[in-house]
Every structure is written in structure tokens, then in C-alpha cells.
N, C-alpha and C. Protein backbone atom coordinates (compact mmCIF):
# COMPACT_ATOMS: atom_id res chain seq x y z
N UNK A 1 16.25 8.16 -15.15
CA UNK A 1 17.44 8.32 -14.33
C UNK A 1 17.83 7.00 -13.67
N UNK A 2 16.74 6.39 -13.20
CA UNK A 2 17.30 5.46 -12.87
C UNK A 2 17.76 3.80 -13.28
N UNK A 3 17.15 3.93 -14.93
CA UNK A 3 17.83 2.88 -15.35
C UNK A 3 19.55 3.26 -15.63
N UNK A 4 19.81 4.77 -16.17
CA UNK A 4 21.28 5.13 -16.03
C UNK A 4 21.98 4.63 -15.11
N UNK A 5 21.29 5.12 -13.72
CA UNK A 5 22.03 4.56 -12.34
C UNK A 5 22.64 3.28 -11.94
N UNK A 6 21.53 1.94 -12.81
CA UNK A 6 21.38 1.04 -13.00
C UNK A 6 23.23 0.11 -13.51
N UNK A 7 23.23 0.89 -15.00
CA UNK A 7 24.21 0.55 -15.61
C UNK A 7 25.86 0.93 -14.42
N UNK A 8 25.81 1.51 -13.42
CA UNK A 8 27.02 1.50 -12.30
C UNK A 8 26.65 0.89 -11.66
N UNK A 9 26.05 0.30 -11.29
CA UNK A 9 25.55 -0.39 -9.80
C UNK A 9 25.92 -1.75 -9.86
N UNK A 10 26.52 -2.63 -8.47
CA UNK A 10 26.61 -4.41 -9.08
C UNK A 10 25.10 -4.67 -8.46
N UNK A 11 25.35 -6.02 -8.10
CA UNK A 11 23.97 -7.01 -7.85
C UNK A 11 23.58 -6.40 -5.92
N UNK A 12 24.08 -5.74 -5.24
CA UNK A 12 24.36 -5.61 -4.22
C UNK A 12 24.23 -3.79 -3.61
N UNK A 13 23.84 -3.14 -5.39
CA UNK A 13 23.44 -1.96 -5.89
C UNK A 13 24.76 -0.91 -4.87
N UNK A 14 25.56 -1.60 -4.90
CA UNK A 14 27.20 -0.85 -5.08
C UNK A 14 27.51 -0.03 -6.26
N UNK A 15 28.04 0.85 -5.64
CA UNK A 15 29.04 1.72 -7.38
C UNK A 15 30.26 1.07 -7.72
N UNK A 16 30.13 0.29 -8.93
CA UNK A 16 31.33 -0.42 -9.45
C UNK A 16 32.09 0.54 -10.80
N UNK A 17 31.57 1.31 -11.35
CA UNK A 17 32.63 1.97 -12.05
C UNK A 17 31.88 3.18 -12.02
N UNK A 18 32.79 4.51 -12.47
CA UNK A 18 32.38 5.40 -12.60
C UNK A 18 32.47 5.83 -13.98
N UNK A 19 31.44 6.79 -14.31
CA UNK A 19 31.01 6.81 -15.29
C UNK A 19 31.93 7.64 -16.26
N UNK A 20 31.91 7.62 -18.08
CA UNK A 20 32.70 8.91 -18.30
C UNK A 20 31.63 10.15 -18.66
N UNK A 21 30.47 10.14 -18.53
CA UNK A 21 29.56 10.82 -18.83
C UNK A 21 29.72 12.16 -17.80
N UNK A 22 29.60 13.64 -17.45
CA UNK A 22 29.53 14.20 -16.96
C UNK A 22 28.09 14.29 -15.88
N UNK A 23 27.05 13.96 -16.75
CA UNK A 23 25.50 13.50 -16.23
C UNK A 23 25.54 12.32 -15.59
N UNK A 24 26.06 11.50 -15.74
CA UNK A 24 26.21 10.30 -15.02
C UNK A 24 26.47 10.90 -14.25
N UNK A 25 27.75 11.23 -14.10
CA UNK A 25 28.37 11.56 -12.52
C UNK A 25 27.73 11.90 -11.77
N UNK A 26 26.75 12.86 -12.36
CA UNK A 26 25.81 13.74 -11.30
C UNK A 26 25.11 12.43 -10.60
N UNK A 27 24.47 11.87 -11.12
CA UNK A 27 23.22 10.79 -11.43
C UNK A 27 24.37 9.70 -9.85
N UNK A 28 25.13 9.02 -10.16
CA UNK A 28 25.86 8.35 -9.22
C UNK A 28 26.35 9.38 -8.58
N UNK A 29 26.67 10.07 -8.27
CA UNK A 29 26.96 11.10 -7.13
C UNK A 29 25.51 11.49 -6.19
N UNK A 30 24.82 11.75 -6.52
CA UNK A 30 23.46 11.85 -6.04
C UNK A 30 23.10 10.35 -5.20
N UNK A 31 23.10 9.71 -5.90
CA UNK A 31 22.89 8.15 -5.56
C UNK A 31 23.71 7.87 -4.01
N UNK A 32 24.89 7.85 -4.53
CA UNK A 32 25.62 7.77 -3.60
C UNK A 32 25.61 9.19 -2.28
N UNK A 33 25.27 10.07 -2.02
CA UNK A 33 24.90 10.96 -1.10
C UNK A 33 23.55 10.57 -0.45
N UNK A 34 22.80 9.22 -1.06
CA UNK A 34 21.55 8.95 -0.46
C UNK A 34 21.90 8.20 1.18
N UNK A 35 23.23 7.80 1.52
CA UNK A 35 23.66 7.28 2.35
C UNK A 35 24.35 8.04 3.85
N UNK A 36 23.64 9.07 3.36
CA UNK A 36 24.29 9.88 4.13
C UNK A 36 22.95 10.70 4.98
N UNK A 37 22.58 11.23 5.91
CA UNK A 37 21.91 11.85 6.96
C UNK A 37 21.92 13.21 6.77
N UNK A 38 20.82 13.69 6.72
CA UNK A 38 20.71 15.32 6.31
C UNK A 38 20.52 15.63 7.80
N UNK A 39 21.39 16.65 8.69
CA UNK A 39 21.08 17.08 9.69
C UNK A 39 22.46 16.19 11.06
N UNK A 40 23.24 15.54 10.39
CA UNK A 40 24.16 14.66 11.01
C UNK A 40 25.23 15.59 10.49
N UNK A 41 26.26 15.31 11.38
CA UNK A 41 27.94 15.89 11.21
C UNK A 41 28.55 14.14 11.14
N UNK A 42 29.28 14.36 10.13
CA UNK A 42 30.47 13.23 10.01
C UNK A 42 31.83 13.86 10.48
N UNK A 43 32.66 12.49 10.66
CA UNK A 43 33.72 12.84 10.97
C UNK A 43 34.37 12.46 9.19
N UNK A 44 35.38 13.14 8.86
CA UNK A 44 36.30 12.33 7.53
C UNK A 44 36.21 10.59 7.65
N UNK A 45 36.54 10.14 8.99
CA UNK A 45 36.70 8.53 8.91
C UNK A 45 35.58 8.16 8.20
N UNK A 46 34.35 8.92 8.93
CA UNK A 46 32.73 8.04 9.25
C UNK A 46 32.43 8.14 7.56
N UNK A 47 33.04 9.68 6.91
CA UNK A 47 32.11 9.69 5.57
C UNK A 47 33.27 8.73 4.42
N UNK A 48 34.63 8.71 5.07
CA UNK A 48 35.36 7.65 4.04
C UNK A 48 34.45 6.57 4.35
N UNK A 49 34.16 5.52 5.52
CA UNK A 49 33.75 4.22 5.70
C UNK A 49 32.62 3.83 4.97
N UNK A 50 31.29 4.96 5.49
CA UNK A 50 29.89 5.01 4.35
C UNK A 50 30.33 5.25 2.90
N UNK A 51 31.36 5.49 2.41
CA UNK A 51 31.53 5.25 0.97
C UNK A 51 32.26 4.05 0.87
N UNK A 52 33.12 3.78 1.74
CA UNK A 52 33.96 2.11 1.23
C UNK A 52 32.88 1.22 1.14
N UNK A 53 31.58 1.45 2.14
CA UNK A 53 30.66 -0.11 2.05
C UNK A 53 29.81 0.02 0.92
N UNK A 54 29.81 1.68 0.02
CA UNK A 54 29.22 1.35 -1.05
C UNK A 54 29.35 1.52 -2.27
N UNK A 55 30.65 1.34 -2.63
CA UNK A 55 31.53 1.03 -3.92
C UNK A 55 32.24 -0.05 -4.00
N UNK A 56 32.43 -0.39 -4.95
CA UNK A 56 33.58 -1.83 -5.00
C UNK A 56 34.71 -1.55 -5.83
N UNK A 57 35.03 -0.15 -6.19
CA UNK A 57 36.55 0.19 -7.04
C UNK A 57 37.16 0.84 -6.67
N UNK A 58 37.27 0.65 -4.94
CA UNK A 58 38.39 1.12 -4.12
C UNK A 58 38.83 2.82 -4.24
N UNK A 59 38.66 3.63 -4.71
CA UNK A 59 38.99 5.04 -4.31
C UNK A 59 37.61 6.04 -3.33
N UNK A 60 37.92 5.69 -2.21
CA UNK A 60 36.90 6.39 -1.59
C UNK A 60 37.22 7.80 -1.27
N UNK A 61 38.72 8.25 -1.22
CA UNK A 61 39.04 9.98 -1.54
C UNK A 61 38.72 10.55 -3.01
N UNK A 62 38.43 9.79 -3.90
CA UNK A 62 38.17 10.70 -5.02
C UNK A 62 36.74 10.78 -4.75
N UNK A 63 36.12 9.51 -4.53
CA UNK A 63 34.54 10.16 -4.45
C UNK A 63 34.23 10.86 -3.09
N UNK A 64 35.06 10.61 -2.07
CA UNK A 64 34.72 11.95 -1.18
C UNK A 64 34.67 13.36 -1.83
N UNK A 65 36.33 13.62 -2.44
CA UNK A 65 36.44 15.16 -2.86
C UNK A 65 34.79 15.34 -3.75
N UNK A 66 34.56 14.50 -5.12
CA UNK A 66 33.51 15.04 -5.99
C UNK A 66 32.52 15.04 -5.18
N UNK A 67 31.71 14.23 -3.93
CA UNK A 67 30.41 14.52 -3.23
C UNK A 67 31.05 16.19 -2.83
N UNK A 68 31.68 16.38 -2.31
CA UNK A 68 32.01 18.35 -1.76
C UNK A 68 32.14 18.49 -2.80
N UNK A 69 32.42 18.67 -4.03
CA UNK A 69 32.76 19.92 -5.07
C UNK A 69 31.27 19.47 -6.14
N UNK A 70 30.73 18.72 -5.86
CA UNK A 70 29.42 18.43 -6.46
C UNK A 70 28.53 18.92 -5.68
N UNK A 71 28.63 19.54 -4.28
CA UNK A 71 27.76 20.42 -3.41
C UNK A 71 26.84 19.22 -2.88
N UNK A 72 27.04 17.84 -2.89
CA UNK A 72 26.19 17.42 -2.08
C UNK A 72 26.83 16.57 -0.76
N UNK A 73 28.07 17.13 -0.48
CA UNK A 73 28.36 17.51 1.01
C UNK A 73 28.93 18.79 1.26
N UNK A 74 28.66 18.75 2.80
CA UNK A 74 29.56 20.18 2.87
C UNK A 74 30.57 19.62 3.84
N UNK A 75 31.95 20.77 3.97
CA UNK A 75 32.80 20.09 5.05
C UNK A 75 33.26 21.60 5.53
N UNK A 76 33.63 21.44 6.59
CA UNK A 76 34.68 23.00 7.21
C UNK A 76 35.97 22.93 6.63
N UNK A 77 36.49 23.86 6.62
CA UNK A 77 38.02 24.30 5.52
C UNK A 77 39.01 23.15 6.34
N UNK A 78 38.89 23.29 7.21
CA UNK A 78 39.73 21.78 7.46
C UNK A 78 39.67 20.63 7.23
N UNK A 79 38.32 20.30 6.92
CA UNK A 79 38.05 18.79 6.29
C UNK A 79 37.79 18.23 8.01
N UNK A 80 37.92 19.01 9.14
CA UNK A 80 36.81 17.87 10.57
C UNK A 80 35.87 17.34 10.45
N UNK A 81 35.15 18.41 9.75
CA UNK A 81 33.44 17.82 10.08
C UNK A 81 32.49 18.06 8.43
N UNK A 82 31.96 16.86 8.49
CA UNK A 82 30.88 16.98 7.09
C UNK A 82 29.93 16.62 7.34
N UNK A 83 28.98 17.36 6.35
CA UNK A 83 27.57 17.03 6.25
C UNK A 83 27.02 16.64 4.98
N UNK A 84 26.03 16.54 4.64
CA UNK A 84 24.80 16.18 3.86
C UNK A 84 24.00 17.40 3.49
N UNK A 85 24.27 17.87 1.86
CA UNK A 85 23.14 19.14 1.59
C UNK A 85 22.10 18.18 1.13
N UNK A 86 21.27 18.77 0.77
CA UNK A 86 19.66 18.39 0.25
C UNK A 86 19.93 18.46 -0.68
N UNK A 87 18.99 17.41 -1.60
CA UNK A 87 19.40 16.73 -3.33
C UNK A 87 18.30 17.64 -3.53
N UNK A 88 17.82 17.85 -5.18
CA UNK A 88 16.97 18.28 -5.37
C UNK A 88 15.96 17.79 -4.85
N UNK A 89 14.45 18.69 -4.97
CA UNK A 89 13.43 17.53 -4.83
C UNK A 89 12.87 16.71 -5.32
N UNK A 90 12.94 16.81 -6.76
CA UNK A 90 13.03 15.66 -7.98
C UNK A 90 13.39 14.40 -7.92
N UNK A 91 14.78 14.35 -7.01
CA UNK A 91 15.01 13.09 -7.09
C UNK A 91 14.93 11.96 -6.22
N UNK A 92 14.77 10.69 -6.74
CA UNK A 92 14.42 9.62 -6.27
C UNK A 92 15.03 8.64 -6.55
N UNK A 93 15.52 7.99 -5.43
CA UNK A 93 16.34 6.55 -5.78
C UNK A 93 15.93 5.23 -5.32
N UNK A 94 14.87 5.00 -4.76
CA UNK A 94 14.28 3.59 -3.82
C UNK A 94 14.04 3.09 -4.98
């Protein structure tokens, strides 16, 4: 898994492209939810900003929406407040 991960990441282990693989996605979606606090409430700003500092191809609303519809955030029907679900326990990204 994690040489896959590898092939999105720059030198700075940013997400520079996204993948067309459906498994990828998972694989960098996961990755990218490692930045986030299990047991913390975000605001929309806080969880756009923690994704701008760790991508470099500028759409941080598309990868907001897929972290919620990939179930590894949650948000209230209004989009106020988000959180952080738990990844499997399998996985590992250090």
C-alpha cells in the first residue's frame, strides 16, 4: 500500500495528483485523513486549511466532499462541524 501511496505524493509527501484508480483513491484518501484528530470537531475553514497544506493541485472542496462520502469524515447536514472516523485497523502510513 504504501509504495502505491508513494506514486501521489511529492518530495514533501503532499498529494500532487489524484489517482484514476478507484483503490488508489481509497489508499490517498486514507492517507490524507491521517491529518486529521479522531475525537476533535473541525470547523469547514479548519478541515479546508489541513487539506490546502497537504496537496499541491489546488481543489481542496473536491477532496473535502470524497473524505465525507468515503466515510472517513463525518460532518452535520449543514456542513458546521466535522470530524474524523477511524481508518481501519490495518492501516498504516508512518
Amino acid at each position: 500500500m504504501k509504495s502505491k501511496l508513494n506514486n501521489f505524493l511529492d518530495k514533501d509527501r503532499k498529494l500532487r495528483s489524484w489517482p484514476a484508480k478507484r483503490s488508489n483513491q481509497r489508499i490517498v484518501l486514507e492517507y490524507l485523513s491521517t491529518n486529521f484528530m479522531e475525537g476533535v470537531e473541525y470547523t469547514e475553514a479548519e478541515i479546508n486549511e489541513i487539506i490546502k497544506e497537504n496537496h499541491t493541485f489546488n481543489d481542496h472542496c473536491f477532496l473535502r466532499r470524497e473524505l465525507v462520502e468515503n466515510r472517513l469524515l463525518g460532518r452535520t447536514g449543514d456542513g458546521s462541524r466535522y470530524w474524523k472516523l477511524p481508518l481501519p485497523a490495518d492501516r498504516e502510513f508512518s
